[in-house]
C-alpha atoms as a PDB file:
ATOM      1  CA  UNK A   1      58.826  45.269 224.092  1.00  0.00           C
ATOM      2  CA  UNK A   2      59.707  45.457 227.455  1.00  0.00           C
ATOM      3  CA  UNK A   3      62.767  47.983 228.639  1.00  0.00           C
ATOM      4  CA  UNK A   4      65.071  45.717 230.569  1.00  0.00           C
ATOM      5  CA  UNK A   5      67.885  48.252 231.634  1.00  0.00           C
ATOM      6  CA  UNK A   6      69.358  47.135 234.764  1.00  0.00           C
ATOM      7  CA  UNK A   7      71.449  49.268 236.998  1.00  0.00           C
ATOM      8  CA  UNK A   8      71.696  46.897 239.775  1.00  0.00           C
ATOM      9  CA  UNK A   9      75.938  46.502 239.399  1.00  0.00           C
ATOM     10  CA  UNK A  10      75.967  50.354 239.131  1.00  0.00           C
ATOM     11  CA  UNK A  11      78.306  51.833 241.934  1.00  0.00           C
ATOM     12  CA  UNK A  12      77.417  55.763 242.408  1.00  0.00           C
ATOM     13  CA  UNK A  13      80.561  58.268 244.335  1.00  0.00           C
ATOM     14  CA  UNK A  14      79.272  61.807 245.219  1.00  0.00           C
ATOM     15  CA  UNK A  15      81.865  64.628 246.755  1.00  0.00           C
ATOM     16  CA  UNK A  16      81.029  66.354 249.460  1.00  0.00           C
ATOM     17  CA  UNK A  17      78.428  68.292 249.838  1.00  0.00           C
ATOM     18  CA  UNK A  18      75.820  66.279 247.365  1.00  0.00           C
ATOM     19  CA  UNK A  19      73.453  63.819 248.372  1.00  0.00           C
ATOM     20  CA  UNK A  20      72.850  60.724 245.692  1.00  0.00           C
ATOM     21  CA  UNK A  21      68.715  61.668 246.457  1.00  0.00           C
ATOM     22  CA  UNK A  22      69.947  65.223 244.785  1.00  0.00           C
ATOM     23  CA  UNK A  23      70.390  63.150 241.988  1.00  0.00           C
ATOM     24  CA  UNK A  24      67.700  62.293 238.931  1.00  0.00           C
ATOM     25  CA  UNK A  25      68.578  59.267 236.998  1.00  0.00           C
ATOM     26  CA  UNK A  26      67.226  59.802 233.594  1.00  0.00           C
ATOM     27  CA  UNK A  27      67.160  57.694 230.421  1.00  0.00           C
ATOM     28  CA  UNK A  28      67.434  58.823 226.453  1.00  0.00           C
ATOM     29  CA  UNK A  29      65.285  57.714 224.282  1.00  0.00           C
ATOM     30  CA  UNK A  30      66.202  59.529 221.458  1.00  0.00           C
ATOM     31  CA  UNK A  31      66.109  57.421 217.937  1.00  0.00           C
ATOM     32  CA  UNK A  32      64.411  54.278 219.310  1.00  0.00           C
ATOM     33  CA  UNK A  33      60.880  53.985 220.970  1.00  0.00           C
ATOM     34  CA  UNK A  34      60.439  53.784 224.538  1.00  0.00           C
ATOM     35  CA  UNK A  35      57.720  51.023 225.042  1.00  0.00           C
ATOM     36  CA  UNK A  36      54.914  49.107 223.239  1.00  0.00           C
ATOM     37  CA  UNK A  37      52.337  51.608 223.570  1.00  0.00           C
ATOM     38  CA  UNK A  38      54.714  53.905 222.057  1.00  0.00           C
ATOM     39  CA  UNK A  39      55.142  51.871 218.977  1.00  0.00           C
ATOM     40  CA  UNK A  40      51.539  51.397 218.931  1.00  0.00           C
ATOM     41  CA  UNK A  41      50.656  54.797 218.562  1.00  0.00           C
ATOM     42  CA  UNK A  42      53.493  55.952 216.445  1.00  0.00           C
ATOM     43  CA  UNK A  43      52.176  53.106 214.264  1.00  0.00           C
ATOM     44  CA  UNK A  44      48.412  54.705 214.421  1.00  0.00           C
ATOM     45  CA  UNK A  45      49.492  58.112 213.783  1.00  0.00           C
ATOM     46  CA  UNK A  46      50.944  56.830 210.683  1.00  0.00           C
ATOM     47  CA  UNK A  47      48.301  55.081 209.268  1.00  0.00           C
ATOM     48  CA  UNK A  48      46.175  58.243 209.803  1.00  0.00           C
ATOM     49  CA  UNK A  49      49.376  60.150 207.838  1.00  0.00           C
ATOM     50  CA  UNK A  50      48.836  57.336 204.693  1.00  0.00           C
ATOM     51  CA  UNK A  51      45.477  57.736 204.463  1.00  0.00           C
ATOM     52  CA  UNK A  52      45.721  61.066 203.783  1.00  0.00           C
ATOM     53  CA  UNK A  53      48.823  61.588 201.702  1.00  0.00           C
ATOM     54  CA  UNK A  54      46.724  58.955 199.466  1.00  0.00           C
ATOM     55  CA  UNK A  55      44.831  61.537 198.090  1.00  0.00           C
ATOM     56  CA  UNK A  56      47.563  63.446 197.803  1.00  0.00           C
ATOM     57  CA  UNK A  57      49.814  61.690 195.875  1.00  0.00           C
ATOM     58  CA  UNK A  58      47.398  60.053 193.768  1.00  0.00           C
ATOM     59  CA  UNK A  59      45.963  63.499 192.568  1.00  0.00           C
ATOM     60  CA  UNK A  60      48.010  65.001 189.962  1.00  0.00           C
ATOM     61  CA  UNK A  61      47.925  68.482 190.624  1.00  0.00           C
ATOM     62  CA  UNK A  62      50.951  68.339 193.359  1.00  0.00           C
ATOM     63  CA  UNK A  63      53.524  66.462 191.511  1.00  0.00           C
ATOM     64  CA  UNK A  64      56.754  64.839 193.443  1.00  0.00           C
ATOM     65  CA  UNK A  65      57.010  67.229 196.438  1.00  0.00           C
ATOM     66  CA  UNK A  66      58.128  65.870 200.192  1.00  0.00           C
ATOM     67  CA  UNK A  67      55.026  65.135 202.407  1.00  0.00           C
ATOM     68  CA  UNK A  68      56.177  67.681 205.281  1.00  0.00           C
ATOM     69  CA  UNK A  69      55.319  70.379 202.708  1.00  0.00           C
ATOM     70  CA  UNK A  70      52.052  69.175 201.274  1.00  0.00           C
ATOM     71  CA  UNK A  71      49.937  68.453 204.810  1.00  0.00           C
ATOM     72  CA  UNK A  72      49.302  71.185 206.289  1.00  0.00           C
ATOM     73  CA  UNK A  73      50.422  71.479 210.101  1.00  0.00           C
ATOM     74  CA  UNK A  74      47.203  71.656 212.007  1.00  0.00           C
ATOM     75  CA  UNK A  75      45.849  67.920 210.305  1.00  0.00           C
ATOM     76  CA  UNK A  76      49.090  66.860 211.512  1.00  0.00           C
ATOM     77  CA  UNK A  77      48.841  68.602 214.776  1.00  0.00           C
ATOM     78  CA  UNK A  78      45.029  66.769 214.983  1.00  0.00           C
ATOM     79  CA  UNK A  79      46.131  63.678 214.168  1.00  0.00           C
ATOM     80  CA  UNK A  80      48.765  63.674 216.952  1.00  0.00           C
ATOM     81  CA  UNK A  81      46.509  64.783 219.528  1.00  0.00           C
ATOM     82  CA  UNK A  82      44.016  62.298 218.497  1.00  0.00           C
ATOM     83  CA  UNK A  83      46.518  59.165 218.624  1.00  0.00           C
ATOM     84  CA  UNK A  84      48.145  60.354 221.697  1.00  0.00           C
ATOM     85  CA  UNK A  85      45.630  62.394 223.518  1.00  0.00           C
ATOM     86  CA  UNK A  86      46.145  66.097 224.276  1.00  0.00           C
ATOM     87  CA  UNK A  87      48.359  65.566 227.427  1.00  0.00           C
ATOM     88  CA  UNK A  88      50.429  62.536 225.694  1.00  0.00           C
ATOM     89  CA  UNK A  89      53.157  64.185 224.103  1.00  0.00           C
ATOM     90  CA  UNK A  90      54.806  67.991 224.185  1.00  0.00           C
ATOM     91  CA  UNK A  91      56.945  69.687 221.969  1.00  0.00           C
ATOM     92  CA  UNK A  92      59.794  71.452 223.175  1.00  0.00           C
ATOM     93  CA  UNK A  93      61.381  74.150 221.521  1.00  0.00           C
ATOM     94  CA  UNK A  94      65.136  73.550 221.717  1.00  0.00           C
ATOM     95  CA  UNK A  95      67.065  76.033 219.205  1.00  0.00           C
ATOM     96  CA  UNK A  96      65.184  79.200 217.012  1.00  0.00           C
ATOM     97  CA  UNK A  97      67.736  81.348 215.142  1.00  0.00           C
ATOM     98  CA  UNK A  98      67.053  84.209 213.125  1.00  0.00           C
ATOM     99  CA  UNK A  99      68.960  86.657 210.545  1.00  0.00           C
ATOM    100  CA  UNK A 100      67.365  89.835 208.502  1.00  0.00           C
ATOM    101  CA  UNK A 101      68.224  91.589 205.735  1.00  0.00           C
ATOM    102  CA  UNK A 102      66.929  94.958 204.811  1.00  0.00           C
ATOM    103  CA  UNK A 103      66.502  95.865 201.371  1.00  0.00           C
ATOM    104  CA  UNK A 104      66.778  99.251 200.458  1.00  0.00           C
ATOM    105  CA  UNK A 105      64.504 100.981 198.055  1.00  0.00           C
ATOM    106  CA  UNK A 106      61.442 103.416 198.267  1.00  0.00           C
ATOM    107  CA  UNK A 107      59.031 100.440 199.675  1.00  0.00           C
ATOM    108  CA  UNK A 108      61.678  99.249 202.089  1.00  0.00           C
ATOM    109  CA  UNK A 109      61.400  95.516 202.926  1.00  0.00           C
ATOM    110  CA  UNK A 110      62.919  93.355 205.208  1.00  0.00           C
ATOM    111  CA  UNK A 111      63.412  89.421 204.692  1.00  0.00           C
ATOM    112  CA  UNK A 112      64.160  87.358 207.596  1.00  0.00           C
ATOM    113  CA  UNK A 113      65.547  83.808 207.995  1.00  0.00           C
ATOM    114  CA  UNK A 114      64.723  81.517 210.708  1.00  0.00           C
ATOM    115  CA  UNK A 115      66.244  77.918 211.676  1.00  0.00           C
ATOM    116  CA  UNK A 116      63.729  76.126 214.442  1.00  0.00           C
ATOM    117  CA  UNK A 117      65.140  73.162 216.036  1.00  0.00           C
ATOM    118  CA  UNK A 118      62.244  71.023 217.882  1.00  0.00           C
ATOM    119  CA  UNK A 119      61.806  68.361 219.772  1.00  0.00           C
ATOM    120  CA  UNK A 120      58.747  65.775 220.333  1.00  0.00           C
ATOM    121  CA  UNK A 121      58.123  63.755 223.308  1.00  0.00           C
ATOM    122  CA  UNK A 122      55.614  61.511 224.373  1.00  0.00           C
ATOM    123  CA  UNK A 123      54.137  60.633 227.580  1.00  0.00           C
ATOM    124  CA  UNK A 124      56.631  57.665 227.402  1.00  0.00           C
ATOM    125  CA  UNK A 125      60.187  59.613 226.741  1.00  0.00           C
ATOM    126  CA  UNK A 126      60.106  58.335 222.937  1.00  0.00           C
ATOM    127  CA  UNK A 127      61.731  61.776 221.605  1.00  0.00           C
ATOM    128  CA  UNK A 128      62.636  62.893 217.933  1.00  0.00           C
ATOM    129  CA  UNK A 129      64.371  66.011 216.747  1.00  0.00           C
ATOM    130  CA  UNK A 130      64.055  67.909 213.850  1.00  0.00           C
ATOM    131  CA  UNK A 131      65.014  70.940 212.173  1.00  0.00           C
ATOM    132  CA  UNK A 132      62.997  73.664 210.532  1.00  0.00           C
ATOM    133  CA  UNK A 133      63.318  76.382 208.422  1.00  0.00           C
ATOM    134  CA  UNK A 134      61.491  79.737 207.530  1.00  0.00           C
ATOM    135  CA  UNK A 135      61.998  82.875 205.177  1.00  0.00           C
ATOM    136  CA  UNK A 136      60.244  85.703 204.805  1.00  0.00           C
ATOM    137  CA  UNK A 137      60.033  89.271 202.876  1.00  0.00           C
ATOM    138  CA  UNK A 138      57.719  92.262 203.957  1.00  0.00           C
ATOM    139  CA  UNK A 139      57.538  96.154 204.508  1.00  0.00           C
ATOM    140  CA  UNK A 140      56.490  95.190 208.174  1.00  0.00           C
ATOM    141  CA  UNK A 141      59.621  94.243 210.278  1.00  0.00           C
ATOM    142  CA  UNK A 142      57.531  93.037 212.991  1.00  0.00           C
ATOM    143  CA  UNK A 143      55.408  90.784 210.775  1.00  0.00           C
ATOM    144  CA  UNK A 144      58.010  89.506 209.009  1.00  0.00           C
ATOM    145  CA  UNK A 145      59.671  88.073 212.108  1.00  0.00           C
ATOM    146  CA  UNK A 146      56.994  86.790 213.217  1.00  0.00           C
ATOM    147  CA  UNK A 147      55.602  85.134 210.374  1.00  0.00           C
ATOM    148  CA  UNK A 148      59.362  83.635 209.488  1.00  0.00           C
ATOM    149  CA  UNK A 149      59.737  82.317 213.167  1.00  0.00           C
ATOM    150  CA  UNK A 150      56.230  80.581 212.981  1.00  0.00           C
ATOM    151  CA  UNK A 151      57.152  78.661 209.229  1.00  0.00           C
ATOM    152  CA  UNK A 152      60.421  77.755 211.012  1.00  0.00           C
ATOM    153  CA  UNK A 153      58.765  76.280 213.790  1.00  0.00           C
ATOM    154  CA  UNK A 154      56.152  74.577 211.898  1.00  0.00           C
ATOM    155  CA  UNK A 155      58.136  73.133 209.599  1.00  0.00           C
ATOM    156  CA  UNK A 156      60.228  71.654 212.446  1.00  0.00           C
ATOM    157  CA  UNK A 157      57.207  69.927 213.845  1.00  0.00           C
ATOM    158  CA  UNK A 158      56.279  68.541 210.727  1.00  0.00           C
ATOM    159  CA  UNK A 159      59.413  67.409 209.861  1.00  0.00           C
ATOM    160  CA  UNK A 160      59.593  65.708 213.769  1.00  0.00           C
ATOM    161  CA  UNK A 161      56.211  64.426 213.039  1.00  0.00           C
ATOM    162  CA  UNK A 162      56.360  62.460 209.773  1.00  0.00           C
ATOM    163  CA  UNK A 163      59.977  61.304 211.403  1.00  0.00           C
ATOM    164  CA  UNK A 164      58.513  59.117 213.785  1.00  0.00           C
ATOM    165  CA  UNK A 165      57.815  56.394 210.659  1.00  0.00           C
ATOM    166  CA  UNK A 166      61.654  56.132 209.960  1.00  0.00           C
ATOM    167  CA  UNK A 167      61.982  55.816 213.532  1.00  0.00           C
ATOM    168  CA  UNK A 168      59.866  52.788 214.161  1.00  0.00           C
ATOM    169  CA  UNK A 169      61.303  51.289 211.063  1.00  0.00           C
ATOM    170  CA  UNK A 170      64.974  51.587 211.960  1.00  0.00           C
ATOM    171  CA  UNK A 171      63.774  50.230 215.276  1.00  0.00           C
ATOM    172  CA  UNK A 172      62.400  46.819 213.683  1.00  0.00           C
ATOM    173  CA  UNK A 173      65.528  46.449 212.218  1.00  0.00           C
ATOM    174  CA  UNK A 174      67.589  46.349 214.748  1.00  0.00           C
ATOM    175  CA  UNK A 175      65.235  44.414 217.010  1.00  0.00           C
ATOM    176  CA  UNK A 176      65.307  41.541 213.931  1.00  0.00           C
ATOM    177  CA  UNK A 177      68.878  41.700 213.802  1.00  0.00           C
ATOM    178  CA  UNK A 178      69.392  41.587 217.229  1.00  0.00           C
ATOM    179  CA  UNK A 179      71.278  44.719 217.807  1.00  0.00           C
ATOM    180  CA  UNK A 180      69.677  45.358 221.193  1.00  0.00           C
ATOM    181  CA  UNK A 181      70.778  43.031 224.237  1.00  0.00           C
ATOM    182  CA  UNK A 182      68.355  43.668 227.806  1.00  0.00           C
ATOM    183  CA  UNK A 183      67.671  47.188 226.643  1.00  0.00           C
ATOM    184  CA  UNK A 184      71.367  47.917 225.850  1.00  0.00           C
ATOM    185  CA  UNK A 185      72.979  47.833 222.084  1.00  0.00           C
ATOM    186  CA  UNK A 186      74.861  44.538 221.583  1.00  0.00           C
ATOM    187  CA  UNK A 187      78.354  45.903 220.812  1.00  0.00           C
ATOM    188  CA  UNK A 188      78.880  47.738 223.702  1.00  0.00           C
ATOM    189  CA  UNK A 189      78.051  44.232 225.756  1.00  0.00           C
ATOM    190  CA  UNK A 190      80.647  42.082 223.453  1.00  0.00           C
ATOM    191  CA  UNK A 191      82.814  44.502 224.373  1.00  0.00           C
ATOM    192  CA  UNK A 192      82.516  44.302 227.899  1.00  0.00           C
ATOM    193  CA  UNK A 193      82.796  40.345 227.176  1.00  0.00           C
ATOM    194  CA  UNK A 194      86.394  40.525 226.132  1.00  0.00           C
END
């Protein structure tokens, strides 16, 4: 898969006072993978992620439970740095929200919820977002904030991880059906057609 975007036709106006060198022309990648080596890995990392929610899934113990809360976050963080290297992708965190409440009582305790929005990159610009959520309840307001802010943000990447496999698969998809034209989606070039 090679990325054929073409900006050759592209006419760029600047006002005064702006240079077009001032100017950084950057791509998204979000929701479909950036190159071959991308889809390579992504495919790697997931074949790592199989082999070990096997034994999982196939022990009995755990029952029907989603795979972001059965593997624990450092095997996933390993595998990742193993498939991509250490300096081939980053996580960025993009939104961390966080509410208490204070429960009143002779031990007082505080319980704190925390939304974590992350996002993955790799070397490459393939990108994923994903949302992650923490709670909880201790006599320690400091602890508990930090505790609920670090499930948040773990389950984020998780959830960003193990969403990589639904990305490469929506990606076939669309490459069988021929839904992307030189790099650009195929309805917004019939459209130019008309």
């Amino acid at each position: 898969m090679r990325n054929n975007v073409n900006y050759d036709d592209t006419t760029y106006l600047v006002g005064p006072g702006l240079d077009l060198n001032d100017l950084k022309l950057e791509e998204d990648w979000n929701g479909r993978p950036a190159s071959r080596w991308s889809v390579h890995k992504i495919g790697q990392l997931q074949a790592k992620i199989d082999k070990y929610s096997y034994r999982i899934y196939h022990n009995k113990r755990f029952g029907k439970r989603s795979l972001s809360s059965l593997i624990p976050g450092h095997i996933l963080r390993q595998y990742t740095n193993e498939t991509f290297g250490y300096d081939g992708w980053k996580m960025d965190l993009q939104i961390l929200e966080v509410r208490e409440d204070m429960k009143t009582g002779n031990p007082v305790k505080y319980t704190v919820f925390s939304e974590a929005q992350v996002r993955i990159t790799l070397k490459d610009g393939t990108n994923t977002d994903a949302v992650g959520i923490g709670c909880c309840t201790m006599p320690s307001k400091g602890n508990c904030y930090g505790k609920s802010k670090k499930e948040a943000v773990n389950d984020a990447f998780k959830k960003a991880i193990l969403s990589f496999e639904q990305l490469i698969l929506t990606h076939e998809a669309r490459v069988e059906s021929g839904y992307y034209v030189d790099g650009l989606y195929s309805l917004r070039v019939k459209r130019e057609n008309l």
